[in-house]
Protein backbone atom coordinates (compact mmCIF):
# COMPACT_ATOMS: atom_id res chain seq x y z
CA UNK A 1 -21.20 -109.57 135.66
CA UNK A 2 -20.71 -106.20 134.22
CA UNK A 3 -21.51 -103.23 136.10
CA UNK A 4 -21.37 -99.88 135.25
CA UNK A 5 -22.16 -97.03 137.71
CA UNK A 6 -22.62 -93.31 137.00
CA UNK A 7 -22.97 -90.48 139.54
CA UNK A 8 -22.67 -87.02 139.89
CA UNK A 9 -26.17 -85.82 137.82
CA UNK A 10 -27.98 -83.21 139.70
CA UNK A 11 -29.84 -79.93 138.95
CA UNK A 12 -27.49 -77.32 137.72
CA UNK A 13 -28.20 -73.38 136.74
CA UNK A 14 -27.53 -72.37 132.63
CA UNK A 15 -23.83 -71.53 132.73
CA UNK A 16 -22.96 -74.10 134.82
CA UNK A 17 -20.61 -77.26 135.51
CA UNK A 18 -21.21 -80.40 136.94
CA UNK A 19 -18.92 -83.50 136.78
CA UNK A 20 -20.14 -86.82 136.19
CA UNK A 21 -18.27 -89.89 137.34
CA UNK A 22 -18.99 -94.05 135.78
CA UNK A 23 -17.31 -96.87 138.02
CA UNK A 24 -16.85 -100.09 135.88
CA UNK A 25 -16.78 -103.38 137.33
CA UNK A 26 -17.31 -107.03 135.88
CA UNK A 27 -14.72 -106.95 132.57
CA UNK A 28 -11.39 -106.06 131.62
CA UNK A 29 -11.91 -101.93 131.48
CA UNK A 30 -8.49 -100.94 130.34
CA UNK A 31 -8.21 -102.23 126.55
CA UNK A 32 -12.43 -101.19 126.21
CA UNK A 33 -13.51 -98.05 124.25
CA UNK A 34 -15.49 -96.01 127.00
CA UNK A 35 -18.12 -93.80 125.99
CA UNK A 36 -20.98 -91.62 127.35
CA UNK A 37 -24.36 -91.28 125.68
CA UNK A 38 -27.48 -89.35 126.50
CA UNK A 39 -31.02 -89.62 126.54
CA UNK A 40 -32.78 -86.15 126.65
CA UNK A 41 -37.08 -85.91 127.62
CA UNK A 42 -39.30 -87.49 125.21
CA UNK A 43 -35.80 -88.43 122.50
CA UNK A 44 -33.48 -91.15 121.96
CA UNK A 45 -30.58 -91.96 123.06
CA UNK A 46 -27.75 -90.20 121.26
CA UNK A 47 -23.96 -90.27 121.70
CA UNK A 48 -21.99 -87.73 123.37
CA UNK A 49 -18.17 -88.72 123.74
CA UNK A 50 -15.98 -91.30 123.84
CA UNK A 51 -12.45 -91.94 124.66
CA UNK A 52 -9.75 -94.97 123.44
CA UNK A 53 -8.26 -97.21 125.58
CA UNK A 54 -5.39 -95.34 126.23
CA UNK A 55 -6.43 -92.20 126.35
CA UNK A 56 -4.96 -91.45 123.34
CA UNK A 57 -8.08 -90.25 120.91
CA UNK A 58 -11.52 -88.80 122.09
CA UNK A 59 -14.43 -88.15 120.31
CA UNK A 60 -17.29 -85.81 120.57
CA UNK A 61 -20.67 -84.83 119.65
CA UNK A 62 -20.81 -81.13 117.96
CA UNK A 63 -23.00 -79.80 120.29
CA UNK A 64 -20.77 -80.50 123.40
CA UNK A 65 -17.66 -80.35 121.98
CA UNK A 66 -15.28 -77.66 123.76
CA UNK A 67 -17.75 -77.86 126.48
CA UNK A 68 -17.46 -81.15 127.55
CA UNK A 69 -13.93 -83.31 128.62
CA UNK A 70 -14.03 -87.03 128.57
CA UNK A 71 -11.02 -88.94 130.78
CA UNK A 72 -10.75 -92.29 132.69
CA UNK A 73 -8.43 -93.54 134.70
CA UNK A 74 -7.43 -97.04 133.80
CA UNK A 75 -6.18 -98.17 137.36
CA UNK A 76 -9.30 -97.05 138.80
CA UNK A 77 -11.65 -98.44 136.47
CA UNK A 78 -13.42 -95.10 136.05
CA UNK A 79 -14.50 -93.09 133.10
CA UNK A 80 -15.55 -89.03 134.09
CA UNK A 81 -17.22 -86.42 131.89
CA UNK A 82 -16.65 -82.79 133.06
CA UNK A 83 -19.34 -80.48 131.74
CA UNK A 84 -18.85 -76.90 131.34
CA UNK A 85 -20.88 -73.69 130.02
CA UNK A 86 -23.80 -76.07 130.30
CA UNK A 87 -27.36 -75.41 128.62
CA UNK A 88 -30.59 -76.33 128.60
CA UNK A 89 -30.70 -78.66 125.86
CA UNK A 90 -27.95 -80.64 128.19
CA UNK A 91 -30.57 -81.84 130.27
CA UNK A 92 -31.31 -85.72 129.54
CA UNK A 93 -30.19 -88.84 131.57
CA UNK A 94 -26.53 -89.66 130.34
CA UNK A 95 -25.35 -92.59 130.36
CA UNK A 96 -21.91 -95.04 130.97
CA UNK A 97 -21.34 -97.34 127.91
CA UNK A 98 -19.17 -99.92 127.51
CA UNK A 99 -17.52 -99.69 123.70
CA UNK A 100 -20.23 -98.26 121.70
CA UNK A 101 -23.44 -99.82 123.63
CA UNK A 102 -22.07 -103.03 124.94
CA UNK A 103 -23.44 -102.56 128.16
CA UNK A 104 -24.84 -99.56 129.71
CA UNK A 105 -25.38 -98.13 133.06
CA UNK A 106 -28.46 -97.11 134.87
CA UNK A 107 -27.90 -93.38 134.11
CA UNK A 108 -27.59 -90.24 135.91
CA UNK A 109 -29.88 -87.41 135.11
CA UNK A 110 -28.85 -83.87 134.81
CA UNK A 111 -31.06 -81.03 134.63
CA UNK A 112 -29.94 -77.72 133.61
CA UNK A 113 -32.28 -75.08 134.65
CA UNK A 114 -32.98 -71.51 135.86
């Protein structure tokens, strides 16, 4: 069955970087749209990025983008996000997602925090 598993969240200082990694399993990963979505205290679930097949096109929320780097790495079956200059309102439990909300991980949580 499908399986998607992030790593990586943690508790990280205002300014910081922290890299989060989402090993697929269970389906074809290389012709999927991968994405990563969030879910910060007491909100929904909102989209962050997302990345094409190929690698060719991304796609990011305002608030993260030139922050935040989506990439995967199709022989690997892994999608990353690398999260830079990272704030506060970061903090939430983010989320692998297979296309836009296929399937979805169990989530990571990341806390940014002084």
């Amino acid at each position: 069955q499908v399986q998607l598993v992030e790593s990586g969240g943690g508790l990280v200082q205002p300014g910081g970087s922290l890299s989060l990694s989402c090993a697929a399993s269970g389906f074809d990963f290389s012709p999927e749209l991968m994405a990563w979505y969030r879910q910060p205290p007491g909100k929904e679930r909102e989209f962050v990025a997302a990345i094409t097949a190929r690698s060719d096109l991304t796609y990011y929320h305002d608030s993260v983008k030139g922050r935040f780097t989506i990439s995967r790495d199709n022989a690997k079956h892994m999608l990353y996000l690398k999260m830079n200059s990272l704030k506060p309102e970061d903090t939430a439990v983010y989320y692998c997602s297979r296309g836009r909300g296929a399937n979805w991980g169990q989530g990571t949580p990341v806390t940014v925090s002084s």
